[in-house]
Each structure stands twice: as C-alpha cells, then as structure tokens.
Protein backbone atom coordinates (compact mmCIF):
# COMPACT_ATOMS: atom_id res chain seq x y z
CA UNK A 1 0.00 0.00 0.00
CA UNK A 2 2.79 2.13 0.82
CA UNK A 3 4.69 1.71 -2.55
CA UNK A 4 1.13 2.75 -4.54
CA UNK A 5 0.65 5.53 -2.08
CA UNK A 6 4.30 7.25 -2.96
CA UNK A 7 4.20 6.14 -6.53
CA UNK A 8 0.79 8.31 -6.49
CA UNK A 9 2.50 11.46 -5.32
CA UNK A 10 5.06 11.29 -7.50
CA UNK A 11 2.92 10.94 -10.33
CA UNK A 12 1.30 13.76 -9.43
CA UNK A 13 4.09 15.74 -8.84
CA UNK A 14 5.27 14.85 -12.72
CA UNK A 15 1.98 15.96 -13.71
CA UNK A 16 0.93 18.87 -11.78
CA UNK A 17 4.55 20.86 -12.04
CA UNK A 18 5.13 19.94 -15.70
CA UNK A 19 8.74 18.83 -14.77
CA UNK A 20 10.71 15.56 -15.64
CA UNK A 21 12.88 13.75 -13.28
CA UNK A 22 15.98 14.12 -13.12
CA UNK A 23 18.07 11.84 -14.96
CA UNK A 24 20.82 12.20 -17.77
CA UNK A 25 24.44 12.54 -16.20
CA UNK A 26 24.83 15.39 -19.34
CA UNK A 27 22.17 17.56 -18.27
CA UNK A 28 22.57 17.52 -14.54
CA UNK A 29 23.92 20.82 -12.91
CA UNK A 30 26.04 20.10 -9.62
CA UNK A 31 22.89 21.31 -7.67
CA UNK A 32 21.06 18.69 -8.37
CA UNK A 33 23.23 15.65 -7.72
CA UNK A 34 22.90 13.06 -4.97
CA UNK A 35 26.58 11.65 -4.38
CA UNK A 36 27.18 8.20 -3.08
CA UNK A 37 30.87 8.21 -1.99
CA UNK A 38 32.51 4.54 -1.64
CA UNK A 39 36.24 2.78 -1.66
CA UNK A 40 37.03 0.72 -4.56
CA UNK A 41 38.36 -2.01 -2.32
CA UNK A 42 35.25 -1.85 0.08
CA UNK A 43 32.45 -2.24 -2.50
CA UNK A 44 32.09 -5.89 -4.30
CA UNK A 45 34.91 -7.92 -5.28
CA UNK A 46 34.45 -10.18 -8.30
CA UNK A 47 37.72 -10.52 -9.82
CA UNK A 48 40.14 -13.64 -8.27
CA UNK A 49 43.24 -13.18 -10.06
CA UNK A 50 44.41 -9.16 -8.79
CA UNK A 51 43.51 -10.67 -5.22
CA UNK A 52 47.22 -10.48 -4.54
CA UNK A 53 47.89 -11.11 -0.62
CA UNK A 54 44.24 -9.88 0.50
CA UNK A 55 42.72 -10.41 4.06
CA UNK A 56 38.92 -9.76 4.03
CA UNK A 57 38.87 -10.29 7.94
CA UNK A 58 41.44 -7.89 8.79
CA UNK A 59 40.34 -4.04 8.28
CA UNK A 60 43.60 -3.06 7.82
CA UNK A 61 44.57 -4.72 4.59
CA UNK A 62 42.99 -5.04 1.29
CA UNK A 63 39.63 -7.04 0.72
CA UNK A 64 39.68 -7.65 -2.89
CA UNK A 65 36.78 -4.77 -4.29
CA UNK A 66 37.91 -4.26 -7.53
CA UNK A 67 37.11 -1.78 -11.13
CA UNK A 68 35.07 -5.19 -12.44
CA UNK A 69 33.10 -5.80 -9.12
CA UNK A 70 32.32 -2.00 -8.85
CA UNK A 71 30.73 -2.26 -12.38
CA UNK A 72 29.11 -5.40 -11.92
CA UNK A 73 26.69 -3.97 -9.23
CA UNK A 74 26.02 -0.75 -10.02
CA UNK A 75 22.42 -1.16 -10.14
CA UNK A 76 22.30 -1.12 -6.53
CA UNK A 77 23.43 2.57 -6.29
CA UNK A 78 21.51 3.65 -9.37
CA UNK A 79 18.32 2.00 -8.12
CA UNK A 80 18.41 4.04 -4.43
CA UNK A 81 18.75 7.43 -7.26
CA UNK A 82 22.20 8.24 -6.87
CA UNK A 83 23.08 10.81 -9.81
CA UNK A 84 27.22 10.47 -9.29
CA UNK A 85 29.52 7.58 -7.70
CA UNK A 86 32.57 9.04 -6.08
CA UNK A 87 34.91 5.96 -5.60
CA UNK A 88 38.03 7.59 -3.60
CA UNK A 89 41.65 7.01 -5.21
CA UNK A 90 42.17 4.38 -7.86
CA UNK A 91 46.04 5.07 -8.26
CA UNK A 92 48.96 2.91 -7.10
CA UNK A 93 49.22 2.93 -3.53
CA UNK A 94 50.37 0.86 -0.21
CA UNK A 95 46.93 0.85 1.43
CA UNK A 96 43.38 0.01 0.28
CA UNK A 97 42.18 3.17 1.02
CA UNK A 98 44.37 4.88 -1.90
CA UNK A 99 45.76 7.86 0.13
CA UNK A 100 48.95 6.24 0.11
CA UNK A 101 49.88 7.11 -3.47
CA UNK A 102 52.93 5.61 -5.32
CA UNK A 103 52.38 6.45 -8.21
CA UNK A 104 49.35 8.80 -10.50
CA UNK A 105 50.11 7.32 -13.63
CA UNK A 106 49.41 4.00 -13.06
CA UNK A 107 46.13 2.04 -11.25
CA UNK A 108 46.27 0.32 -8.23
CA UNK A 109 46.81 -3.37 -9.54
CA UNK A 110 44.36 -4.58 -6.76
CA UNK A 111 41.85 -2.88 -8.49
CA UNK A 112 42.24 -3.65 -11.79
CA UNK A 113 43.62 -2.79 -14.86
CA UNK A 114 42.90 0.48 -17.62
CA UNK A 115 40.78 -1.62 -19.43
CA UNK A 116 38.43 -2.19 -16.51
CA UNK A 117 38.52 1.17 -15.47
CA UNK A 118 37.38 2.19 -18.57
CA UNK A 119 34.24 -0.25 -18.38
CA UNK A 120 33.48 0.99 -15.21
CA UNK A 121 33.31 4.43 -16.12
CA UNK A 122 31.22 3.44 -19.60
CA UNK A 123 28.80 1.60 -16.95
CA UNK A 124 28.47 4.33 -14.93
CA UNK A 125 27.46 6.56 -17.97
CA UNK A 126 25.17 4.19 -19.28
CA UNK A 127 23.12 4.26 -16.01
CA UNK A 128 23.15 7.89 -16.28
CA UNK A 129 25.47 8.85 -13.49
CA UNK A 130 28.76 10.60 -13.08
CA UNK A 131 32.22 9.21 -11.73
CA UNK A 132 34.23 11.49 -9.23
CA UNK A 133 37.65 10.52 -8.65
CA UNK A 134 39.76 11.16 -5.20
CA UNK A 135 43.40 13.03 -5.64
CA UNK A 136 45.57 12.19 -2.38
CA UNK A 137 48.46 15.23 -2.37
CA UNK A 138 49.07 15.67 1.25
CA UNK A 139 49.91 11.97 2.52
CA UNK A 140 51.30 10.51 0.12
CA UNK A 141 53.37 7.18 0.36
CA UNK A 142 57.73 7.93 0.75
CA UNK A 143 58.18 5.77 -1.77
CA UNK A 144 56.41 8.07 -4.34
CA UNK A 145 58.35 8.22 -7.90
CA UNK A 146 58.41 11.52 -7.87
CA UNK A 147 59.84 11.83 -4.32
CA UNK A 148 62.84 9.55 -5.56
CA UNK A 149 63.05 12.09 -8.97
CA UNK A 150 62.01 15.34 -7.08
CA UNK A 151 62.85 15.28 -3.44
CA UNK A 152 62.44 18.99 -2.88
CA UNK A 153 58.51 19.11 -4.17
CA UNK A 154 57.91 17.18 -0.83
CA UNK A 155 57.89 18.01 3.08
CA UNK A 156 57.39 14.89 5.51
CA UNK A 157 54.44 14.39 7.73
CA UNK A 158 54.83 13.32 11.58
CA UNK A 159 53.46 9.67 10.40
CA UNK A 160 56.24 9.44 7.87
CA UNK A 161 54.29 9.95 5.02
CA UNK A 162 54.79 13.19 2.39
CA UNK A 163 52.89 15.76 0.95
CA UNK A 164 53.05 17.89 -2.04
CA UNK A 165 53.89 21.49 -1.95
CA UNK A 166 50.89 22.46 -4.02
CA UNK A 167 52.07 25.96 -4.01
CA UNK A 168 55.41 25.09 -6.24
CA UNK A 169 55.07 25.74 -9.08
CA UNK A 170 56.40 22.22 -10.67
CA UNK A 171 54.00 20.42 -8.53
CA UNK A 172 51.38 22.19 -10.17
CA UNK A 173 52.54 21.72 -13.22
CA UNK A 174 52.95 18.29 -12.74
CA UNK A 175 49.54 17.46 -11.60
CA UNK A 176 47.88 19.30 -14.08
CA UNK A 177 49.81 17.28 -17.01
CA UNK A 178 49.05 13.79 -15.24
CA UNK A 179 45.15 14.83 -14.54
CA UNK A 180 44.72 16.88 -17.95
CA UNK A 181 45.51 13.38 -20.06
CA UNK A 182 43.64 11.15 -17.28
CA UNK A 183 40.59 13.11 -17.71
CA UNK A 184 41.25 13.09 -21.69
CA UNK A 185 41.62 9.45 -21.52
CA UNK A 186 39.50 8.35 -19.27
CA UNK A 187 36.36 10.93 -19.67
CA UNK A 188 35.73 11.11 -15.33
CA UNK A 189 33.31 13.69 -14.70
CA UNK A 190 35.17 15.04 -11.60
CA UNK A 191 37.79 15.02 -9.39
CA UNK A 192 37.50 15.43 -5.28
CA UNK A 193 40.86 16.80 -3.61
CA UNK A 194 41.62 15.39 -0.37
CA UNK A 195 43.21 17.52 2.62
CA UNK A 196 41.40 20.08 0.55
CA UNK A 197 42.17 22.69 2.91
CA UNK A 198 45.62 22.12 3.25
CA UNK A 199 46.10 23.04 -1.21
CA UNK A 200 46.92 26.37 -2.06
CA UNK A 201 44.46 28.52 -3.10
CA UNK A 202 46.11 29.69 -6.15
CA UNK A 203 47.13 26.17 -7.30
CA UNK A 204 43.29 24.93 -6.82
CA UNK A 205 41.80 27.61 -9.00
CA UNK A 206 44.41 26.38 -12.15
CA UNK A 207 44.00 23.05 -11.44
CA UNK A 208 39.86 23.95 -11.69
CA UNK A 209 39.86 25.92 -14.80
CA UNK A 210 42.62 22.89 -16.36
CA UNK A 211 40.57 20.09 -15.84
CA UNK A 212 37.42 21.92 -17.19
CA UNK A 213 39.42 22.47 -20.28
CA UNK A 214 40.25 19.00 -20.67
CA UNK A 215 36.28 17.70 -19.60
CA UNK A 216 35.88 17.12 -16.35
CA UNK A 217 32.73 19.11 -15.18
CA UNK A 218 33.37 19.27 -10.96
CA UNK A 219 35.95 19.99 -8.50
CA UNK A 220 35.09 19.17 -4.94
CA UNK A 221 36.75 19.69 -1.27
CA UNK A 222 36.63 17.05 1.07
CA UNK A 223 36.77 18.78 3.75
CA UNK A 224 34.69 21.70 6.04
CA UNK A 225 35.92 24.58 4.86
CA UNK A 226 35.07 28.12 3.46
CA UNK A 227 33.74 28.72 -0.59
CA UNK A 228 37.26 28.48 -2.25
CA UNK A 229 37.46 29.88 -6.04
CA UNK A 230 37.59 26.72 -7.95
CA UNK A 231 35.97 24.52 -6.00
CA UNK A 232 32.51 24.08 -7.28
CA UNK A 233 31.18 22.55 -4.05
CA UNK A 234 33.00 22.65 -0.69
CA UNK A 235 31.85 20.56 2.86
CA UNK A 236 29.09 23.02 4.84
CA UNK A 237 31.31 23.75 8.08
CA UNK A 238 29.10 22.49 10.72
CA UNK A 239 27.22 20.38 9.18
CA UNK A 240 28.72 17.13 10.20
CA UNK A 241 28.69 18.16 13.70
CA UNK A 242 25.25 19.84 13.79
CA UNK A 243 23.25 17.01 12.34
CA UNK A 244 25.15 13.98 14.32
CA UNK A 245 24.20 15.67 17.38
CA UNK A 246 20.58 16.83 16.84
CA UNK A 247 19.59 13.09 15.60
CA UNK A 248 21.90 10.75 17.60
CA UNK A 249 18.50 10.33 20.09
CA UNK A 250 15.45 12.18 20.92
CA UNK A 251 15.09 14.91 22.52
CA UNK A 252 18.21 16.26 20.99
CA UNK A 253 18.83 20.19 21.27
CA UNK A 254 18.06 20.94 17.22
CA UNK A 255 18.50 24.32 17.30
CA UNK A 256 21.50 24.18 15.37
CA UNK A 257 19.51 22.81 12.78
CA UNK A 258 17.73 26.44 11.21
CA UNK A 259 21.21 28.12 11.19
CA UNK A 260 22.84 25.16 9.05
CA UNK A 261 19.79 24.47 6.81
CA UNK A 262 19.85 28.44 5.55
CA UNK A 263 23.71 28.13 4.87
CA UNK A 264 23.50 24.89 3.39
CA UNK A 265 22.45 26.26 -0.26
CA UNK A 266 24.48 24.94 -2.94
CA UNK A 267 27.01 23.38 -0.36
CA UNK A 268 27.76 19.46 0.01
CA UNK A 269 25.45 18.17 3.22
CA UNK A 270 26.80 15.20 4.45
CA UNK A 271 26.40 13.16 8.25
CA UNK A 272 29.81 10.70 7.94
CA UNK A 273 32.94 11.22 6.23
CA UNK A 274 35.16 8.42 5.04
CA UNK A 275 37.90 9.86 7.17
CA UNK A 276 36.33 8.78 10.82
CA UNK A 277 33.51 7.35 12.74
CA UNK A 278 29.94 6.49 11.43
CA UNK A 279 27.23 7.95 12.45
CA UNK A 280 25.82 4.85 13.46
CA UNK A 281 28.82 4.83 16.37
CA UNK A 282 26.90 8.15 17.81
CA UNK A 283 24.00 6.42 18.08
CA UNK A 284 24.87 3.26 20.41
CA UNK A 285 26.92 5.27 22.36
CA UNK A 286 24.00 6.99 23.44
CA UNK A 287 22.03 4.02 23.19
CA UNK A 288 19.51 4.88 20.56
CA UNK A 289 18.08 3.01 18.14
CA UNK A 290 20.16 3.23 14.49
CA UNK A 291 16.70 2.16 12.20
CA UNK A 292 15.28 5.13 13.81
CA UNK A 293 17.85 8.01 13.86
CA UNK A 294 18.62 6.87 10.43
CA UNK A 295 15.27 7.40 8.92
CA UNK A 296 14.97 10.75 10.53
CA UNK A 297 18.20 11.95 9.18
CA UNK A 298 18.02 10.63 5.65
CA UNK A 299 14.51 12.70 5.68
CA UNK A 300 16.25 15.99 6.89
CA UNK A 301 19.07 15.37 4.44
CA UNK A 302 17.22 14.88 2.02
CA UNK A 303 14.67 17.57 1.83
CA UNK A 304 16.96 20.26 3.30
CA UNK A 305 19.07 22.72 0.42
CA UNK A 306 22.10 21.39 -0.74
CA UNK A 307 24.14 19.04 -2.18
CA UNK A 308 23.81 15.54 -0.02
CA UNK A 309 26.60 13.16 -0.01
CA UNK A 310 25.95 9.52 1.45
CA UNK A 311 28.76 7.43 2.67
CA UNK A 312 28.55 3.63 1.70
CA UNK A 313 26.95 1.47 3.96
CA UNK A 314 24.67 3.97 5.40
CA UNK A 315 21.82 2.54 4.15
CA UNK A 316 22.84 -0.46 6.01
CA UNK A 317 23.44 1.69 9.42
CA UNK A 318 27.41 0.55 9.24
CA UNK A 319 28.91 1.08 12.40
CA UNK A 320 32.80 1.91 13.43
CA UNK A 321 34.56 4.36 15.04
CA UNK A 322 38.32 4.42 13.55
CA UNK A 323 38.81 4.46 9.73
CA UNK A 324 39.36 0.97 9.12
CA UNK A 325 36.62 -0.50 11.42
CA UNK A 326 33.98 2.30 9.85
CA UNK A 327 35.66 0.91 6.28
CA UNK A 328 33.74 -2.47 6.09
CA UNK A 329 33.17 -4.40 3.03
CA UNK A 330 30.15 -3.67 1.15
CA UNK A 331 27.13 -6.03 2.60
CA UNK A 332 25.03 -6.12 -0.18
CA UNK A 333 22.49 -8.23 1.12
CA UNK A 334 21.32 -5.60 3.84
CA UNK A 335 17.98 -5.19 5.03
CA UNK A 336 16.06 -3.09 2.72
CA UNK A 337 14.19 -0.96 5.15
CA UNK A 338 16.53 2.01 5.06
CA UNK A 339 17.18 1.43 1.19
CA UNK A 340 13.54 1.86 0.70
CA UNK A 341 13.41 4.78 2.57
CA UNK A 342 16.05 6.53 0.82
CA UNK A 343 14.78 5.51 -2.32
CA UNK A 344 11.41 6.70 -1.44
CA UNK A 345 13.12 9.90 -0.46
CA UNK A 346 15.14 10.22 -3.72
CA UNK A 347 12.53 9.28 -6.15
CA UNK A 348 10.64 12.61 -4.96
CA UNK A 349 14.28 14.65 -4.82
CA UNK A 350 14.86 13.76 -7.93
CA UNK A 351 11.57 14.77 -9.46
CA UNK A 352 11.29 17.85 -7.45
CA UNK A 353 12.91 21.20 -8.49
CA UNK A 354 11.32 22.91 -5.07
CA UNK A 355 13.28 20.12 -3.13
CA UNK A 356 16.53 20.71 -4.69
CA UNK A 357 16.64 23.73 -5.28
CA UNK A 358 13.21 25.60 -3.82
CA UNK A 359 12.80 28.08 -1.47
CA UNK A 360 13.29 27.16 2.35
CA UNK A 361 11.21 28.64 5.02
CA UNK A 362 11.28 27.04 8.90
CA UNK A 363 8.16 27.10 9.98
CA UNK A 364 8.83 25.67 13.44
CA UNK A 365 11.93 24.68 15.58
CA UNK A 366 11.21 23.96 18.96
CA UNK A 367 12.02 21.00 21.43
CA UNK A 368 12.78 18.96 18.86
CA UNK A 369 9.84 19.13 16.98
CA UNK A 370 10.84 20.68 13.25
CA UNK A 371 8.57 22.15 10.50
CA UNK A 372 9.74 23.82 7.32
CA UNK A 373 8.25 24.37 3.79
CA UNK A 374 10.20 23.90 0.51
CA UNK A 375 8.82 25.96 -2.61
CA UNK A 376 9.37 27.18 -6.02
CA UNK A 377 6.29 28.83 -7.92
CA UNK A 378 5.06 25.25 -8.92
CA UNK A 379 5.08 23.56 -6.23
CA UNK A 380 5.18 23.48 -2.25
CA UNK A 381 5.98 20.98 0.56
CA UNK A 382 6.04 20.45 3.92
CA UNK A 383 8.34 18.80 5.94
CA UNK A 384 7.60 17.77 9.79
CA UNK A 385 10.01 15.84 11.68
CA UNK A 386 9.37 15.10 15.70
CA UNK A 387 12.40 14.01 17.08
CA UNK A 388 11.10 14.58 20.27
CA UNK A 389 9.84 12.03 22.88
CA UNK A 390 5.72 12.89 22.20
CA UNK A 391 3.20 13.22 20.10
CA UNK A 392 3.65 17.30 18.67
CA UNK A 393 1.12 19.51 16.90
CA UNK A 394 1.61 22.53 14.79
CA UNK A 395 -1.18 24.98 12.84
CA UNK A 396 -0.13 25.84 9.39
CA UNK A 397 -1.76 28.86 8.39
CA UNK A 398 -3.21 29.53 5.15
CA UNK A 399 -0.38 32.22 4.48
CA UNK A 400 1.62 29.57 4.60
CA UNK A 401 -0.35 26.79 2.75
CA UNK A 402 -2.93 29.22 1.35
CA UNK A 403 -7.00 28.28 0.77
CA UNK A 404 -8.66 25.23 -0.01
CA UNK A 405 -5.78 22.84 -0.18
CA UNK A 406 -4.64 19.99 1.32
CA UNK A 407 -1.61 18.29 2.76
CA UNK A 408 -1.00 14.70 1.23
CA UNK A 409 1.61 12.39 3.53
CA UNK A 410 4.44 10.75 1.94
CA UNK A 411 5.25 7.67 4.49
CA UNK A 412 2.20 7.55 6.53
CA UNK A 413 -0.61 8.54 4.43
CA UNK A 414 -2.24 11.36 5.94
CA UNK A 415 -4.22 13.47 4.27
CA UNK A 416 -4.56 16.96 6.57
CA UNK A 417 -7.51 19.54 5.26
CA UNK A 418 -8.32 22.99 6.20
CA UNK A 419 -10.01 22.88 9.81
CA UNK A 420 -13.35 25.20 10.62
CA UNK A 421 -10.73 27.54 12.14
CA UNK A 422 -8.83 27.95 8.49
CA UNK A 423 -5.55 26.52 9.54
CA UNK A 424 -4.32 22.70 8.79
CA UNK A 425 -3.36 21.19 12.12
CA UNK A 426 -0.04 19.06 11.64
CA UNK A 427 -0.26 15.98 13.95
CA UNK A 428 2.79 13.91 14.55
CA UNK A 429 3.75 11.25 16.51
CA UNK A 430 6.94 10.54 18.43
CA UNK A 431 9.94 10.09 16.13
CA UNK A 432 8.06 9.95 12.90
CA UNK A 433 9.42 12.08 10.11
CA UNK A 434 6.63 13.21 7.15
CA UNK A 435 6.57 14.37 4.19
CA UNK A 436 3.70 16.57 2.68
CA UNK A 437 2.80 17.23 -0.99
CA UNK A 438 0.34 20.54 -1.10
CA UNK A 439 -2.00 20.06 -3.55
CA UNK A 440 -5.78 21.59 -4.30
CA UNK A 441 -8.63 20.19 -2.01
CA UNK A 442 -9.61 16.86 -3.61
CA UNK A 443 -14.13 16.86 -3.62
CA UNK A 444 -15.93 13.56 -3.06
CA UNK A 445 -16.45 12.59 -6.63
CA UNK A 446 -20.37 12.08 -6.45
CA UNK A 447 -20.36 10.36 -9.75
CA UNK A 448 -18.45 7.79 -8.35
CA UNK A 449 -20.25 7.23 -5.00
CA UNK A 450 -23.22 7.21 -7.30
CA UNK A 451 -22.18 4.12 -9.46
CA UNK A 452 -20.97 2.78 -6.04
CA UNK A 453 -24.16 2.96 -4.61
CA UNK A 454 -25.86 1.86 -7.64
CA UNK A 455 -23.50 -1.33 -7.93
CA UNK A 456 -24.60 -2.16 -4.19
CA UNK A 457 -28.28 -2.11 -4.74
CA UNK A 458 -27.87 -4.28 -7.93
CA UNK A 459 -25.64 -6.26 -5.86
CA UNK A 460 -28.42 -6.75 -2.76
CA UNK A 461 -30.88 -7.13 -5.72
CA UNK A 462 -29.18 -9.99 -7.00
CA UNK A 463 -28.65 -11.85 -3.82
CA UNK A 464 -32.02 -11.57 -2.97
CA UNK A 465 -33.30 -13.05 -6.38
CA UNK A 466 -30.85 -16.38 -5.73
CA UNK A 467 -32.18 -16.69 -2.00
CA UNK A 468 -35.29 -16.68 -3.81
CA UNK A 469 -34.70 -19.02 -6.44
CA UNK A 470 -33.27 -21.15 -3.70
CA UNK A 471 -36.01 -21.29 -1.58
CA UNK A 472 -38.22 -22.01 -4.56
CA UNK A 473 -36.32 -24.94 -5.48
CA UNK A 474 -36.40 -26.40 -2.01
CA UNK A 475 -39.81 -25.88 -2.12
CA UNK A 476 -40.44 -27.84 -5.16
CA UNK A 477 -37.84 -30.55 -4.09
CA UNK A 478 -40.64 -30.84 -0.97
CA UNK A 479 -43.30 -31.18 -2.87
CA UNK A 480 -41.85 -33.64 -5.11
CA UNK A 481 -40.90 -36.26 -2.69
CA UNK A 482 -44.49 -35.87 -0.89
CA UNK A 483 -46.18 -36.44 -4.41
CA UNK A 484 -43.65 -39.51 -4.53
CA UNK A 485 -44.38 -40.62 -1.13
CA UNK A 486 -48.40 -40.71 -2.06
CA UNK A 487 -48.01 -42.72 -5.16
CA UNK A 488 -46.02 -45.07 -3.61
C-alpha cells in the first residue's frame, strides 16, 4: 500500500509541475546531484586473479573490491537514485584506502587494470550517473616516484608519510599534465581533492579551470571549509557536527539545525565522512536506536538545500569508530528498510525542483519538533520531523499553505484539510518524520459514490433473487418427494 501511495505522489508531482525527473548525467547541474561516496576495495569484489595477498577479515589490509566488481553492481546505487559515484583514489598505492599514493600514472593493480577502469566508467554513464575521482596530495606514500626524482617538491608528515607542496610551481605543473591526459583518456566527470584545505588557493583555481578544459565538469573539497574559487562545491562547516548531534536520540537540542539548513544552499550536506567514525557509532553510544535516527536523518538530508553526499553502507546503518573499522566491506544483502526509505526519499528529490533547489522557510523549531516548507512557484511541501519524545502539533496557516488545499503524507498517508478555524493542524507522533505534498482540495467525486451505490443495490438485488430461487427450489424438491411418497 505504501509503494502505490508514494508512486501516487510522485505521479502527481510529474503531472501537476510539468517537470521531468531528473536523470541524464549530461544535463545535470552540480545542484542537483545526490553523491554516493565509496572505496574501490570496500564495495564488491568479483575478480580472483588481482587478489594479490588480500585479508577480508582484517580491516587493515585489502579485501579484494575491484574496477570489475564496482561495475558489476552498479544497479544497486543507481536503483536508491544516486546521480554520481565518487569511488576515492584508484592510483597505485600501499593501502586500500588509496591515500597512500605511489604512483598517479598507473592504477592500483588490486583494483584492476585500464581496461576495466574504462568499463566501469562506460557503466556508470550508461546508467546515467557521473564518476568522481579522489586526488591524495598531502599523505602521500615515501616511496612516491616523484619523491625519488624530485625530493624537494615534498615536506614529511609526523606519520612518515609526504605531501606535495601544491604551491610550487612544478607540482602544479605536474599534476595538471598527469590529470589533464587522465581526464582526456578516461572521460571522469570530476575530481575530489583530499586535505582540501591544506592546497593552495592559487594552485586549486588552475588546477579547476585545467581540468574543465580537458572535460571534467566538478571539482570538490573534502573537507569543512570556506567557498574556495575553484571549488565548485565545498563541505558546509558544521554540518557534520550539527546534524550527528541533533539526531543521535530524541530529545536532541536541534537548534542548530535552522542556522545550518539556511547556509547549506548549494554546499555538500553530508552526516559521515570516510575519514572517521559512522554515524551509526553516535547512536549506540547513546544508546539509541540506528533504524530510527537513520530514517529521521536521511529525511532531513534529504529535503533540506544542498548538495547531499551519502557514505557507503549507510543505508545499512554501518557502524565503526576508527577508519578501518567504519571501512567495512560492502554487505550487499542488507535489510532493505533504510534502502527503501532513501529511495522513497530520492525518487521525490529527484523529481522535485522545489526540493533541490526551492525556497526554504522554517516554519517551526522547537524542542525537537521541526517544521519547514520547501517551494518554487510550482510547487510546495512540507516537511515535519518530531524528534522529540511525544506526540507534537503545529497549525499551518493559510499564508503559509494558502486556501482550499490539502496536505497529502508521503510515508504515513495522511491526508490533513483545512479545519473550521482555516488553519491545517499538523499531527505527529513521536519520532516519525513526514513528508507533505500541497496540492488543491480533492471533492468527493459524487459520480463515483453514485455508481458505487448503484452497484450495491444491484448487488443486494441480485442476492435476494438467488435466496429466492433457492427457496423455490427447495420448495419444489418438498413437494416432489411428498407427491412420490403418495403414489407409492
């Protein structure tokens, strides 16, 4: 019932605003992508033959996901309405995460080879999604080729490892050559720069403006930080923080919430990072319940402004604290309750202009009970999520909704109409998070309770005539066997 109830709104969504879903990786603008960010060796592994000295019990090593395993089971990320896979690193490197780079110019033979790579990123584009592609700079491993050619583009970290001076000017030279003719060969749709905030500024914007020359379409940080020219999208400082600790339980203080949802605009929104602890890790150590805090955060993520970035294994509540434990290998059977939801979630985002890009107006913020209203001139919605430890109300008034509408529930099928007093009275219960299409007053269609009514009186007619003819023939059966009975 649910499925027809959703697939209902969104059909009238299509229909009333005149707008088609989002789809085609060419026509997307970065504004309107949903970005599921993964680890090559973390997602599937298919192929046998590059599993060269791999340990899929211990976190630390390499598990065996490879370019071929990746591309074998894409679907699953396409079919939750991902626009753009961002796999991390897929250079040489000492550890399965990728930061430890050896070398740029060739792939990590754990992976896979060019060959695959290339079939990856044609699978990708043929399920209408874009590939973004991790650069390590700043930890890279001391065995780097260009550390043995170039010693002096390096300084060493505390852990041994090096990182680029990005503001030489060989370094930048050098990074733009390898990256110009990767993006030329390989046709990625965008790079993300790790230790983003440690690059220099000037050496970002050229590297920005090269690969745009050579095709690539997006340049992202990975990190909280400030707008930087060149990056197209940078991390919303505060966002992590803010949204871990408003949903990690009930009765959460949320007031953080209004400040980072009206900043959030054309920023990437994200709960995890692959650099630390889950989200999930939050929630048992304040013993919640993960289902729960899950599904109210993939709603606020979801329907909030910006530019939301999901960490694998979220829609599996994957737990860990360090970077290796929170790095688990891809369980693909996982229960599907939280990959419904954010599929639910996404078919709408992607359909809806006013929830990527609309208007935002909080409505309500208040002991943990949260009410806003996303909007373009087509279309309007209402978001309510209690997060609080009761049932909450809230009246919507019709400057906000307007007259003669109606409020149409996403996940539990409410339908909320104008009350005598002219407001709509928003009902929720305890950690419930709803969704509301606002759509014209729907009349009782008396044509239809007419035919209804008609059918039932046909029906009654019709049982009435076979209790007849049924008591006629048992009648006649009598008869016959007394007529019998006397000639006998």
């Amino acid at each position: 019932m649910k499925k027809k109830w959703i697939s209902g709104i969104l059909t009238s969504v299509l229909l009333l605003t005149l707008v088609s879903p989002v789809s085609a990786q060419d026509e997307l603008e970065l504004k309107d992508e949903f970005i599921y960010d993964t680890l090559v060796d973390r997602y599937f592994n298919k192929k046998i033959d590059n599993d060269y000295e791999v340990n899929a019990v211990d976190p630390a090593a390499f598990n065996g996901g490879d370019f071929d395993g990746m591309a074998s089971e894409i679907l699953f990320v396409k079919e939750m309405g991902f626009t753009a896979l961002s796999i991390g690193p897929v250079f040489s490197t000492a550890t399965y995460d990728g930061k430890s780079v050896l070398d740029y110019t060739e792939f990590e033979r754990h992976f896979g080879t060019d060959e695959e790579f290339k079939e990856l990123v044609t699978e990708v584009h043929d399920q209408e999604m874009k590939v973004i592609v991790d650069i390590p700079t700043q930890q890279v491993n001391e065995n780097h080729v260009w550390a043995i050619e170039n010693p002096e583009w390096f300084t060493e970290n505390e852990d041994g490892s090096l990182a680029l001076d990005t503001a030489n000017s060989e370094v930048q030279e050098a990074l733009i050559s390898v990256f110009e003719e990767f993006t030329e060969t390989y046709e990625v749709d965008g790079y993300r720069l790790q230790n983003a905030d440690q690059l220099d500024p000037a050496f970002i914007l050229d590297f920005s403006e090269a690969m745009k020359g050579a095709g690539s379409s997006y340049l992202l940080s990975d990190r909280e930080m400030e707008e930087t020219p060149g990056f197209d999208a940078v991390v919303l400082p505060g966002v992590e923080e803010t949204l871990r600790a408003a949903y990690k339980n009930f009765d959460q203080d949320m007031t953080g919430i209004s400040t980072i949802m009206e900043q959030s605009e054309g920023k990437l929104i994200q709960v995890d990072s692959l650099l630390g602890s889950r989200f999930t890790a939050d929630i048992v150590d304040v013993n919640g319940f993960p289902p729960t805090r899950w599904t109210l955060l993939l709603t606020q993520l979801l329907t909030m402004p910006g530019i939301p970035v999901i960490q694998y294994g979220s829609e599996a509540a994957m737990n860990g604290v360090e970077a290796t434990e929170s790095h688990q290998i891809l369980d693909m059977a996982v229960d599907k309750e939280l990959v419904d939801h954010i599929t639910d979630l996404t078919s709408l985002r992607n359909a809806s202009a006013a929830l990527r890009t609309g208007d935002l107006e909080v409505l309500h913020d208040e002991d943990g009970w949260l009410v806003y209203k996303r909007s373009n001139d087509e279309e309007t919605w209402i978001v309510a999520i209690n997060n609080s430890s009761s049932t909450q109300n809230f009246n919507l008034s019709t400057d906000v909704i307007g007259e003669g509408k109606e409020l149409r529930g996403l996940f539990e099928s409410d339908i909320i109409r104008q009350g005598e007093n002219g407001e709509y009275r928003v009902t929720q219960d305890r950690e419930i998070a709803e969704v509301f299409h606002v759509t014209e007053e729907t009349s009782l269609n008396t044509a239809y309770i007419a035919t209804l009514a008609i059918m039932y009186v046909v029906f009654m007619l019709f049982l009435w005539f076979v209790w007849r003819k049924g008591k006629q023939r048992k009648a006649d059966a009598a008869k016959q066997k007394e007529n019998e009975k006397a000639v006998q």
